[in-house]
C-alpha atoms as a PDB file:
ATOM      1  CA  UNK A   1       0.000   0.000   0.000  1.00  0.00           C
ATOM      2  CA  UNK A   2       1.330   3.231  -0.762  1.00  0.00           C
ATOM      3  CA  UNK A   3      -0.475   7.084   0.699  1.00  0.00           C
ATOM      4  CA  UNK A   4       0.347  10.030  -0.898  1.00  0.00           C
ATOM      5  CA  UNK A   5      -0.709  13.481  -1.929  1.00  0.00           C
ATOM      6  CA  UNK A   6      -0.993  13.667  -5.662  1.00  0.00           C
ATOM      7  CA  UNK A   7       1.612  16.363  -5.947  1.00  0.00           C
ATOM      8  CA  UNK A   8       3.679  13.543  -5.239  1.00  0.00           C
ATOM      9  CA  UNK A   9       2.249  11.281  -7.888  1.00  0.00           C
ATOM     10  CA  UNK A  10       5.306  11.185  -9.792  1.00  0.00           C
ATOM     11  CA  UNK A  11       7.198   9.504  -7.415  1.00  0.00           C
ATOM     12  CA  UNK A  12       5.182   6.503  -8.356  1.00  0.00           C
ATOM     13  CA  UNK A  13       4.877   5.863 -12.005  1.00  0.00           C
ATOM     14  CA  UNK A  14       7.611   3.840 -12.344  1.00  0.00           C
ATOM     15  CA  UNK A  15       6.308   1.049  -9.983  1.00  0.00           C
ATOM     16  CA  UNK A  16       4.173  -0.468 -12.877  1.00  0.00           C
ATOM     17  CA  UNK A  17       4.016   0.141 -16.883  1.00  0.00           C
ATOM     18  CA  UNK A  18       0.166   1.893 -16.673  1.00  0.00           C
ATOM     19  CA  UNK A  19       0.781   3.820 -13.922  1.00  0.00           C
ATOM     20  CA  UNK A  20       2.470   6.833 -15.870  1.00  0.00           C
ATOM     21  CA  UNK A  21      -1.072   7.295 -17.593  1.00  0.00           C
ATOM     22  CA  UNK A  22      -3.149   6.099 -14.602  1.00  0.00           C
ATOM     23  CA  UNK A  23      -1.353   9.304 -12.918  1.00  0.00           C
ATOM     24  CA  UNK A  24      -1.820  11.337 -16.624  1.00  0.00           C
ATOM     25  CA  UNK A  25      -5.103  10.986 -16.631  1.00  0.00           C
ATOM     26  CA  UNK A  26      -5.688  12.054 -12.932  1.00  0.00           C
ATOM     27  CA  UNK A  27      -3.493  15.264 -13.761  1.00  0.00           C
ATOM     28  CA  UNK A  28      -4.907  16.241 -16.886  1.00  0.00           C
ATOM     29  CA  UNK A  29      -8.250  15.759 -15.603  1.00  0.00           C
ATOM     30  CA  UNK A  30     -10.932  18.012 -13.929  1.00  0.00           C
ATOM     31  CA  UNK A  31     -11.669  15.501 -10.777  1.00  0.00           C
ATOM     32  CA  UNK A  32     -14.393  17.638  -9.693  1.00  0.00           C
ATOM     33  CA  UNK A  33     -16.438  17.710 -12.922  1.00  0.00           C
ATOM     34  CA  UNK A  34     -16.616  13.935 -13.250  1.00  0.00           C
ATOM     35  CA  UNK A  35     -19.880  12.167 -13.504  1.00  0.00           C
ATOM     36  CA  UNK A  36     -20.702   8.868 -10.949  1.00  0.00           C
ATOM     37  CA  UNK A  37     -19.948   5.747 -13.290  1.00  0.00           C
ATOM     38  CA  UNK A  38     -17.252   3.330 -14.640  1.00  0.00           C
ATOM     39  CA  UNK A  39     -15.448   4.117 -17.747  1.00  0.00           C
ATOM     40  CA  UNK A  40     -12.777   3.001 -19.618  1.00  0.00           C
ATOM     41  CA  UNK A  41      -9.484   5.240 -19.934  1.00  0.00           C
ATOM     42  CA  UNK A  42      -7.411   2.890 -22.086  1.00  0.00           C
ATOM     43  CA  UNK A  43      -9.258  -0.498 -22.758  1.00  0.00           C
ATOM     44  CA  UNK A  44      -9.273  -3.030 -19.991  1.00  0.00           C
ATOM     45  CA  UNK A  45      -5.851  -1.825 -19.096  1.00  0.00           C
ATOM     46  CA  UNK A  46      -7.234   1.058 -17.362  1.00  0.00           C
ATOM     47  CA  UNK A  47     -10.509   1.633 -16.000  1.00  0.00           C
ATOM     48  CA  UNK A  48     -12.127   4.396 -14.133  1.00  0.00           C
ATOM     49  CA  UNK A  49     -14.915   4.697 -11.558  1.00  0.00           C
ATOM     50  CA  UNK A  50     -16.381   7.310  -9.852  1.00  0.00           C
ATOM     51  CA  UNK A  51     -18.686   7.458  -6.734  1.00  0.00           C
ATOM     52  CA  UNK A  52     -20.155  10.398  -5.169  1.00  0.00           C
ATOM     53  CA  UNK A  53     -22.337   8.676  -1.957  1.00  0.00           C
ATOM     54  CA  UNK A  54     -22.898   8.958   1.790  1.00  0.00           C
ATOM     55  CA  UNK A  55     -19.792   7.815   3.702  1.00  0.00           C
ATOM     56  CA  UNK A  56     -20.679   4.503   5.684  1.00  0.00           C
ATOM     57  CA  UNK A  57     -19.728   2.955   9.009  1.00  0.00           C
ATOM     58  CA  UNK A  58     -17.033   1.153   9.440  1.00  0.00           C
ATOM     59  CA  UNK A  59     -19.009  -2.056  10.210  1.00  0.00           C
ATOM     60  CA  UNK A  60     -20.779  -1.896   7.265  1.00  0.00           C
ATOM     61  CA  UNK A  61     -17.776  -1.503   5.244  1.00  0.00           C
ATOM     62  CA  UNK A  62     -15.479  -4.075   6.645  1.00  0.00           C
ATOM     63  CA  UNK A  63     -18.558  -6.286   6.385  1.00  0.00           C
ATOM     64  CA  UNK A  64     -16.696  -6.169   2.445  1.00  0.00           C
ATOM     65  CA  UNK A  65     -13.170  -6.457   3.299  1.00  0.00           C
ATOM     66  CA  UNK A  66     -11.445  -6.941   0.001  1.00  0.00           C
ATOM     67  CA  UNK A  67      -8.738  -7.525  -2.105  1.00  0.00           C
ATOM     68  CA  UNK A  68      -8.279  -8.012  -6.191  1.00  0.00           C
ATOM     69  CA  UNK A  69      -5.858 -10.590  -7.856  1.00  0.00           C
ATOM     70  CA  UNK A  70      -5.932  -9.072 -11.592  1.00  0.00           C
ATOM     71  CA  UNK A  71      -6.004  -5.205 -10.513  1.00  0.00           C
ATOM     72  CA  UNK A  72      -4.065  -2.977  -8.433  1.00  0.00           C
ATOM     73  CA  UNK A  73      -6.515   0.024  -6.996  1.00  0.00           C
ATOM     74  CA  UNK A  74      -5.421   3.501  -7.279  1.00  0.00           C
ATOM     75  CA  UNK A  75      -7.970   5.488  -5.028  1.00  0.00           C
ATOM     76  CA  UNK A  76      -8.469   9.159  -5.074  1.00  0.00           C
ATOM     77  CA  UNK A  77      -9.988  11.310  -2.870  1.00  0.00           C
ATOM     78  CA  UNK A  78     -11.837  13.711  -4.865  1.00  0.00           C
ATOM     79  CA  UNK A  79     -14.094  15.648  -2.076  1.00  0.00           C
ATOM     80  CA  UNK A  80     -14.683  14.858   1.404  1.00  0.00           C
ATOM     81  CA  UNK A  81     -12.846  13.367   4.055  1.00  0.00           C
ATOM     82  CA  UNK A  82     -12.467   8.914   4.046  1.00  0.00           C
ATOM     83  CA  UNK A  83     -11.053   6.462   6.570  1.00  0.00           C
ATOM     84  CA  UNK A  84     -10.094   3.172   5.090  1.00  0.00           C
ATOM     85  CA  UNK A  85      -9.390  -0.118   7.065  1.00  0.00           C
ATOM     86  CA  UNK A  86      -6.476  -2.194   5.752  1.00  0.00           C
ATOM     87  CA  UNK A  87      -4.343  -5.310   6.572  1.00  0.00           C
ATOM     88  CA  UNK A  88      -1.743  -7.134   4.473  1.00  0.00           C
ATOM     89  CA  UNK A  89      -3.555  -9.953   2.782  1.00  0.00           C
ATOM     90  CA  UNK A  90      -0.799 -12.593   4.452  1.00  0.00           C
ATOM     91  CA  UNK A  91      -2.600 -11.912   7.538  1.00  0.00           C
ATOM     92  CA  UNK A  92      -6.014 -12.562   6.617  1.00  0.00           C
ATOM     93  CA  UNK A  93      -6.786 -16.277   7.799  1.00  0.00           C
ATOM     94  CA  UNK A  94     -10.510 -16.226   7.342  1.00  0.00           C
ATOM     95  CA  UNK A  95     -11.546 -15.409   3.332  1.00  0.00           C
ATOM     96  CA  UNK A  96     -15.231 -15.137   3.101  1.00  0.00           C
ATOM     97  CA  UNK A  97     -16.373 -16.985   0.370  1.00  0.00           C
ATOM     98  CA  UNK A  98     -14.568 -17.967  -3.071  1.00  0.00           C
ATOM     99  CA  UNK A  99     -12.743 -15.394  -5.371  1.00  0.00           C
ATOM    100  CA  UNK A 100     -14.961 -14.325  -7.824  1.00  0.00           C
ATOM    101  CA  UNK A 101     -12.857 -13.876 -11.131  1.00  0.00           C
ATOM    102  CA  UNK A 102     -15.572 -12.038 -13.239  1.00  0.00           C
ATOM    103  CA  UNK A 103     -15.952  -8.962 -10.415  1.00  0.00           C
ATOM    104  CA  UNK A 104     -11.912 -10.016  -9.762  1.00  0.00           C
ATOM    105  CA  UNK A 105     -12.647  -9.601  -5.698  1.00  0.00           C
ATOM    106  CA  UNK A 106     -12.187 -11.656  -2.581  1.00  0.00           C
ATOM    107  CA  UNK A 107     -13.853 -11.392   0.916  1.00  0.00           C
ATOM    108  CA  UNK A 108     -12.361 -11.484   4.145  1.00  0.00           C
ATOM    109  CA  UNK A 109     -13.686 -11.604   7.556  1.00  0.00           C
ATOM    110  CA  UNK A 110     -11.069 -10.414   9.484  1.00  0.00           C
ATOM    111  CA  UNK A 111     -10.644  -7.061  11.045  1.00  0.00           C
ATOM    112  CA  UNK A 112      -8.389  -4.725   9.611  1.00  0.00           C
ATOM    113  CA  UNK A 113      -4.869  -3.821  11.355  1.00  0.00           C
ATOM    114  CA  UNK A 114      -5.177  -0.445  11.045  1.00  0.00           C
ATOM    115  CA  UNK A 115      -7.509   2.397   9.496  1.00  0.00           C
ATOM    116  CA  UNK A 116      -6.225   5.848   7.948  1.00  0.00           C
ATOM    117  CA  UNK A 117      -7.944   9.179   7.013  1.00  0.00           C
ATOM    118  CA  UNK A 118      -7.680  10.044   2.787  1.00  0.00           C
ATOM    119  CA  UNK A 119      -8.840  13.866   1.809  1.00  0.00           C
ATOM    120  CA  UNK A 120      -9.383  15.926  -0.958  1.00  0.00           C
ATOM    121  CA  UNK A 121      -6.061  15.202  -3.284  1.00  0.00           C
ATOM    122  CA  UNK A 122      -4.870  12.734  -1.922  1.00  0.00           C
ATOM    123  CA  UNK A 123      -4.776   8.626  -3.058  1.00  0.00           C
ATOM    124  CA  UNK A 124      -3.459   5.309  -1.662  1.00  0.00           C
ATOM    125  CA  UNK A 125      -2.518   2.482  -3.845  1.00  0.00           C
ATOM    126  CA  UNK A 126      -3.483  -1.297  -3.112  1.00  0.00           C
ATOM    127  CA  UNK A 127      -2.063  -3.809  -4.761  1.00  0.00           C
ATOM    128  CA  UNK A 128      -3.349  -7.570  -4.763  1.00  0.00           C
ATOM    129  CA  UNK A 129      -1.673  -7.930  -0.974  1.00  0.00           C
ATOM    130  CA  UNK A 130      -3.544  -5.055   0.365  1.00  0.00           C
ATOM    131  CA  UNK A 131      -6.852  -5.938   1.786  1.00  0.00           C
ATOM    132  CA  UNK A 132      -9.364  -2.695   2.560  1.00  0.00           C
ATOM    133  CA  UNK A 133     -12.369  -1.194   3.306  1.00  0.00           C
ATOM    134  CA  UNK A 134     -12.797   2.107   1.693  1.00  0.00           C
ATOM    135  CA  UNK A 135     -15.782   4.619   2.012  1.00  0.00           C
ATOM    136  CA  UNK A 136     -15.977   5.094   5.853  1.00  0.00           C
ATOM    137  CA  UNK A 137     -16.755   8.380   6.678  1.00  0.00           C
ATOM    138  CA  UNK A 138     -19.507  11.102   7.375  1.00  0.00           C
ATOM    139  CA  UNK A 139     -20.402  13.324   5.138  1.00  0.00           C
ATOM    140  CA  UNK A 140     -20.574  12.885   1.198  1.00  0.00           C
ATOM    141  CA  UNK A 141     -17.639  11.199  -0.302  1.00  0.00           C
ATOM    142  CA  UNK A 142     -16.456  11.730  -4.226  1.00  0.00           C
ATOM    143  CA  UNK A 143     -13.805   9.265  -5.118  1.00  0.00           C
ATOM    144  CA  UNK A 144     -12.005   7.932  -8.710  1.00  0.00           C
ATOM    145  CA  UNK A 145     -10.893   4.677  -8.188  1.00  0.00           C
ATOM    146  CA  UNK A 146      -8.501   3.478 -10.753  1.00  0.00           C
ATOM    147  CA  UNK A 147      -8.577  -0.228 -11.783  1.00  0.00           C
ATOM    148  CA  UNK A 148      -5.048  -1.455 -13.256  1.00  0.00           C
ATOM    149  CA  UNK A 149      -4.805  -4.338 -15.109  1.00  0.00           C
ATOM    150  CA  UNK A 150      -1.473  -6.501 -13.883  1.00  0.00           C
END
């Protein structure tokens, strides 16, 4: 997992082939003006979605504590102010359920190790051994959440 400001972005791109025009895209982009939905931003390389919805209790969230084999998550914090819950995937001893390849997600029911705070400009990165629960928070939360392809 990696938490940053996105001033810092650049720092990054060399850690995997898309992310140079994951982090392109983010830049060159008016966050603010972007509609709720998934899109594509190159193929199924690179997807995009956007959610603008009430922030949700932590319970409720780590309710779906998850993780991704075929993506790595780059989450952005486009208004508001989001705790996430996260633990390293090697900890996780009780999955919950099968891995569902077609939604590319796994469930866990443990609790997470520790939970951090994500505002406006800012974006963590989860890779396939980072299990979380995002959206935790009061308030209205508008997020991009990249989805790169490994």
């Amino acid at each position: 997992m990696i938490l940053d400001s996105l001033t810092a972005a650049d720092k990054y791109v060399s850690l995997h082939p898309l992310f140079a025009k994951a982090f392109e895209y983010i830049s060159k982009t008016d966050l603010a003006a972007l509609e709720t939905g998934k899109f594509d931003i190159d193929g199924d390389k690179l997807r995009g979605i956007v959610s603008d919805k009430e922030g949700t209790t932590a319970e409720a969230s780590t309710a779906k504590f998850e993780c991704h084999n075929a993506h790595i998550d780059i989450q952005v914090c486009i208004r508001g102010k989001e705790t996430i819950g996260w633990k390293p995937r090697g900890t996780c001893t009780s999955p919950k359920g099968d891995y569902n390849p077609e939604k590319d997600v796994l469930f866990y029911s443990d609790a997470p190790d520790m939970f951090f705070g994500m505002t406006d400009s800012q974006f963590v990165i989860f890779y396939p051994e980072d299990v979380h629960a995002p959206m935790i928070g009061e308030g209205m939360i508008k997020k991009l959440v990249i989805k790169v392809k490994i």
